[in-house]
Protein backbone atom coordinates (compact mmCIF):
# COMPACT_ATOMS: atom_id res chain seq x y z
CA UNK A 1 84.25 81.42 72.95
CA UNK A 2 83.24 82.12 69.40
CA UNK A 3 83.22 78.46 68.42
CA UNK A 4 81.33 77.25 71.07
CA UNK A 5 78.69 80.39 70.49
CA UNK A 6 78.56 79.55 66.78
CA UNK A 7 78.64 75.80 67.72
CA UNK A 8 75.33 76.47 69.67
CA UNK A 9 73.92 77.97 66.99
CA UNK A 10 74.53 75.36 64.70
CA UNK A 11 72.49 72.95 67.03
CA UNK A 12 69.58 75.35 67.02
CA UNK A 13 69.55 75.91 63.03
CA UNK A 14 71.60 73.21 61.27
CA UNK A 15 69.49 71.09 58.83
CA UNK A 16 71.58 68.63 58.54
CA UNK A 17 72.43 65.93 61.04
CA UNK A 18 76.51 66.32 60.32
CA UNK A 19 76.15 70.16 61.12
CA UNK A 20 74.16 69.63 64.24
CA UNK A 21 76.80 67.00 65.54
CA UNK A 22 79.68 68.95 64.50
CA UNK A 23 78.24 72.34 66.65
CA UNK A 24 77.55 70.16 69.83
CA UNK A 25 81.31 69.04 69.53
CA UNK A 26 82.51 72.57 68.95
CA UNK A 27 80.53 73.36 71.92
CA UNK A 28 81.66 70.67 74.41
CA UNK A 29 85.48 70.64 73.08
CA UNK A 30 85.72 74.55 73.42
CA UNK A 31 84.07 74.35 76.28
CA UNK A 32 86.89 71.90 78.13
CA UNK A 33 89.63 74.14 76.20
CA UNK A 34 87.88 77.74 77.48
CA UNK A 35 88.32 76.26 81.26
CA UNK A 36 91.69 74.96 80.60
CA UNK A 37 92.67 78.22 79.01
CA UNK A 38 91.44 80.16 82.16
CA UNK A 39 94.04 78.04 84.17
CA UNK A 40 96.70 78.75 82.29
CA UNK A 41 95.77 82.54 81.72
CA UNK A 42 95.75 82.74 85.46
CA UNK A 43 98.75 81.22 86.12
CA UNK A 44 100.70 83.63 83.71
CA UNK A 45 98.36 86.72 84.24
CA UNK A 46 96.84 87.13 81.78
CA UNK A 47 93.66 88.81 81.35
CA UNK A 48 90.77 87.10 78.93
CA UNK A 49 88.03 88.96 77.30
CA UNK A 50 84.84 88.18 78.63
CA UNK A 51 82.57 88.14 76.00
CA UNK A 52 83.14 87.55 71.71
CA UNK A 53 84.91 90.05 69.52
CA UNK A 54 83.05 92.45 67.43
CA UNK A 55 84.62 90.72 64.75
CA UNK A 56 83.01 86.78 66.26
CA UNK A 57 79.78 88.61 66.72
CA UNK A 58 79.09 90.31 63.11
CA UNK A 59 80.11 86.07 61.84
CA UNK A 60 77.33 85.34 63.95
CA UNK A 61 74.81 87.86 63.72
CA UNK A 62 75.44 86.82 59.62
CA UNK A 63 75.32 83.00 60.15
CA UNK A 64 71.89 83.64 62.62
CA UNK A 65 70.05 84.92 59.49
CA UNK A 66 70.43 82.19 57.56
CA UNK A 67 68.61 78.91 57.60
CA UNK A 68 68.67 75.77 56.04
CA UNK A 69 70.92 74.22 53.46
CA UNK A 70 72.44 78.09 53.77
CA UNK A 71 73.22 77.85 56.98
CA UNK A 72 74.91 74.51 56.50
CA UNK A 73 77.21 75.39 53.73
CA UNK A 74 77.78 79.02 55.67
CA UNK A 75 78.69 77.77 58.90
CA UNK A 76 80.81 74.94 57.23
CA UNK A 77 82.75 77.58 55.34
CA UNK A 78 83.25 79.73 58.57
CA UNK A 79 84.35 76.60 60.38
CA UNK A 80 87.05 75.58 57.75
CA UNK A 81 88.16 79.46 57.77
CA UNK A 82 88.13 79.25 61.57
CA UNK A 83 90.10 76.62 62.29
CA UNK A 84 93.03 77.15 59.57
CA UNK A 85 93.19 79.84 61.44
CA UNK A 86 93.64 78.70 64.69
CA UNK A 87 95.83 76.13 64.13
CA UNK A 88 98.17 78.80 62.19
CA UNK A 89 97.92 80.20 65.56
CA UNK A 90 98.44 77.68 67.62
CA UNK A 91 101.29 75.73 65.84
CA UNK A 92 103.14 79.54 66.37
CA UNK A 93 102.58 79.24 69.76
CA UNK A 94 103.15 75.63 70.60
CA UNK A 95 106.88 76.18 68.76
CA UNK A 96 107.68 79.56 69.81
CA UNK A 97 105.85 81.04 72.77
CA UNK A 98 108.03 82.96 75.52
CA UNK A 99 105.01 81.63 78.11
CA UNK A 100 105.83 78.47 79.07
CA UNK A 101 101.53 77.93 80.68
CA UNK A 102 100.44 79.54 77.32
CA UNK A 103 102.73 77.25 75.07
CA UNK A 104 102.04 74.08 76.72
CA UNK A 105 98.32 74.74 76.28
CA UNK A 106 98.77 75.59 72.73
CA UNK A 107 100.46 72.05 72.15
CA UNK A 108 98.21 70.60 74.26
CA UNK A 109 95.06 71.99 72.07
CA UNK A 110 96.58 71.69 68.79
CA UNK A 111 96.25 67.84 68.24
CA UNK A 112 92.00 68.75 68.64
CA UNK A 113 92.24 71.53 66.41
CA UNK A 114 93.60 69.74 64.07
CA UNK A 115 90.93 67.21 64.34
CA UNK A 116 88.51 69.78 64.00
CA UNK A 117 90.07 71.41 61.16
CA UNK A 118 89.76 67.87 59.16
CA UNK A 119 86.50 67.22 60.38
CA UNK A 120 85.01 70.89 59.27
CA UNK A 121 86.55 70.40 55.92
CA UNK A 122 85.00 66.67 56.05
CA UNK A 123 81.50 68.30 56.68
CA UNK A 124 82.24 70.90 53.50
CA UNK A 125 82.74 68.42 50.94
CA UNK A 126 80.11 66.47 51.96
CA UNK A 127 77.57 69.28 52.00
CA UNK A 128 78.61 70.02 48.78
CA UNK A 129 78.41 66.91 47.29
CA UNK A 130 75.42 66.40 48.80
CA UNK A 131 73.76 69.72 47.69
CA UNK A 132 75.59 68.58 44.01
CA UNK A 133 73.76 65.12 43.89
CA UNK A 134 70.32 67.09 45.65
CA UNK A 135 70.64 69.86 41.91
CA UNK A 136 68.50 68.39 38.88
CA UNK A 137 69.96 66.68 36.35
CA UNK A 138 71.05 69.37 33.34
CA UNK A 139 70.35 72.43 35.54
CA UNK A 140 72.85 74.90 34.72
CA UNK A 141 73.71 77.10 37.63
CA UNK A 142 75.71 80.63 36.29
């Protein structure tokens, strides 16, 4: 739920055209894995939170109050963070989960977080290189 909150943000504030693009697919790819998730947390019952975290929600009260080339870099970072995270988590599960709904859906979901993964550090460099090329020539930044 966080990505696709935090994806939605980046649509509404990104500056760039890679961060925009790279919310709207944490949106819709979430999105499909949310519902599927549901499924399988019924079948096993299991209980999921309605709503974000605390935790989710301080990332994106932080990430709403920045703008720009900020932003960018920010939500980058956070999506990089994120999703070594998750596939930490989900390559735990896929291998050794005693639920066999909760396991398939892992394995089923990691291929696209790994995608996502290489695709969030894909958008990092290139922010930063682009921000790198964007600094004047000689400035020294301490």
């Amino acid at each position: 739920m966080a990505e696709v909150k935090l994806g939605q943000l980046a649509q509404e504030k990104g500056s760039s055209d890679e961060v925009k693009q790279f919310g709207k697919r944490m949106v819709d790819d979430h999105g499909k894995a949310n519902d599927k998730l549901k499924t399988a947390a019924a079948q096993s019952n299991v209980t999921l939170p309605s709503d974000v975290g605390a935790k989710e929600q301080t990332k994106y009260n932080s990430l709403s109050k920045l703008s720009g080339d900020a932003f960018d870099r920010a939500y980058a970072r956070e999506m990089v963070m994120d999703h070594q995270k998750d596939v930490s988590e989900f390559q735990k599960e896929a291998k050794s989960g005693k639920d066999a709904s909760l396991k398939s859906f892992a394995s089923e979901t990691l291929p696209t977080l790994q995608d996502h993964l290489k695709m969030a550090r894909d958008m990092q460099q290139s922010l930063s290189t682009s921000n790198a090329k964007s600094s004047p020539k000689g400035a020294s930044y301490k």
